[in-house]
Protein backbone atom coordinates (compact mmCIF):
# COMPACT_ATOMS: atom_id res chain seq x y z
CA UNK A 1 0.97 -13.71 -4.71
CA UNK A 2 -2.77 -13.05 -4.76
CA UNK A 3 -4.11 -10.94 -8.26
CA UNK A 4 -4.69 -7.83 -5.83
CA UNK A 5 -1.14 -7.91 -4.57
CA UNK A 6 -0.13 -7.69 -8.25
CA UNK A 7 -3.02 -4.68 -8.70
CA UNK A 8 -0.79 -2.94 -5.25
CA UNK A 9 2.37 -3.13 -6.61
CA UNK A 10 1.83 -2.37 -10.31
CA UNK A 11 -0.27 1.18 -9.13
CA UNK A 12 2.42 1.85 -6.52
CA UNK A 13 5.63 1.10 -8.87
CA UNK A 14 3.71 3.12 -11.84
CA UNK A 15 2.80 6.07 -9.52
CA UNK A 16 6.43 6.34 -7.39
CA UNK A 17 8.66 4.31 -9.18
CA UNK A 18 9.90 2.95 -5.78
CA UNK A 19 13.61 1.89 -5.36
CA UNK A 20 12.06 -0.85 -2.59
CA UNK A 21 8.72 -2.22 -2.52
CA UNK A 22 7.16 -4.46 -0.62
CA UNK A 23 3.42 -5.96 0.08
CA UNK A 24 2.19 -8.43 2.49
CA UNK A 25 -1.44 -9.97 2.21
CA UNK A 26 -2.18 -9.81 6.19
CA UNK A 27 -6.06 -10.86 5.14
CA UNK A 28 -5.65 -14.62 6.80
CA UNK A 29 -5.14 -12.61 10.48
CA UNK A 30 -8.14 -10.80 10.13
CA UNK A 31 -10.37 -13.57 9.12
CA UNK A 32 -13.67 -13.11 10.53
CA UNK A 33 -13.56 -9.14 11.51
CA UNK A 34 -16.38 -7.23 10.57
CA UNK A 35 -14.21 -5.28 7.82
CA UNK A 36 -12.88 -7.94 6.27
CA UNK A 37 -16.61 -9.74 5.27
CA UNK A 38 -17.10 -7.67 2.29
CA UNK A 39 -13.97 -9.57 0.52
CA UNK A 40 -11.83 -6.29 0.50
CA UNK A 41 -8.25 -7.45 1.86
CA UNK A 42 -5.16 -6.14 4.65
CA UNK A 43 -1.88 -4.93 3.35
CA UNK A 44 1.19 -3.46 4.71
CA UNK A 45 3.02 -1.94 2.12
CA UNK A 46 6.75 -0.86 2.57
CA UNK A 47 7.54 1.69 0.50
CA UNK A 48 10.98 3.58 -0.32
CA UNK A 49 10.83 6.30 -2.85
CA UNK A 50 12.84 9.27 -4.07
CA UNK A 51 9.38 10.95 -4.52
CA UNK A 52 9.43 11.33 -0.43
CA UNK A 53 12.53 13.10 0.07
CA UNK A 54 11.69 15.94 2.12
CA UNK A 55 8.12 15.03 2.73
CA UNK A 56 6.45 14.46 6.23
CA UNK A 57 5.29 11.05 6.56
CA UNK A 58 1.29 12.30 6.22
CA UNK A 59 2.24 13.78 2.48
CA UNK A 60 3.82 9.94 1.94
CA UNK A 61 1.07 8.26 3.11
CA UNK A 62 -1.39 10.34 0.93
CA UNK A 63 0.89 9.71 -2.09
CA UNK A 64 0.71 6.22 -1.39
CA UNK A 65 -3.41 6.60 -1.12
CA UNK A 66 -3.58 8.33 -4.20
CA UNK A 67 -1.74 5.74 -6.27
CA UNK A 68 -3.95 2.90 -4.91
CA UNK A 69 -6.94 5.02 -5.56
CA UNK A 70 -10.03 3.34 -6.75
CA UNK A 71 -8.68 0.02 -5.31
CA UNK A 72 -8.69 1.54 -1.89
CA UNK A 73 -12.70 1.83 -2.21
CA UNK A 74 -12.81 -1.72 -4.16
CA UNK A 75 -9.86 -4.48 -2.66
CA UNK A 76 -8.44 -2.76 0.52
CA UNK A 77 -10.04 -2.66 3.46
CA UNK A 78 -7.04 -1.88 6.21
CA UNK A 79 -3.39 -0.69 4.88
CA UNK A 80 -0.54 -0.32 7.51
CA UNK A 81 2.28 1.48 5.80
CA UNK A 82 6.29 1.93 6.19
CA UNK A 83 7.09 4.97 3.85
CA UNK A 84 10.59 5.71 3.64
CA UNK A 85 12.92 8.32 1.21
CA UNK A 86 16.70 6.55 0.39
CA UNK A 87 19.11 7.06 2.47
CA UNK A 88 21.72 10.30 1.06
């Protein structure tokens, strides 16, 4: 697990405490692309969170933004994201 996967999950568990949480590095399929030259990485991040119960997926997806803040601007270039609420 790369140092910015650890950076991902400790500002997403610290932010929505999620009850399932997981990252992939995707960086090695976008070797090469323009966006990826800089040395900012790809993620998908699953996320399932009490925090999104009742929330449309946009409102998730800007949670999940504003946890990663600065590190979306430093260490993420692309994020692809599964944000789910647990099951009643």
């Amino acid at each position: 697990m790369t140092d910015r996967t650890e950076q991902i999950r400790n500002a997403l568990q610290q932010a929505l405490s999620p009850s399932l949480l997981e990252i992939e590095d995707q960086s090695h399929l976008h070797a090469g692309h323009a966006g990826a030259r800089d040395g900012r990485g790809h993620f998908h991040v699953t996320v399932q969170a009490q925090a999104f119960v009742g929330l449309p997926l946009m409102r998730r997806h800007k949670l999940i933004y504003a946890a990663l803040g600065e590190l979306m601007r430093s260490d993420i270039h692309a994020l692809s994201i599964t944000a789910t609420a647990p099951e009643s």
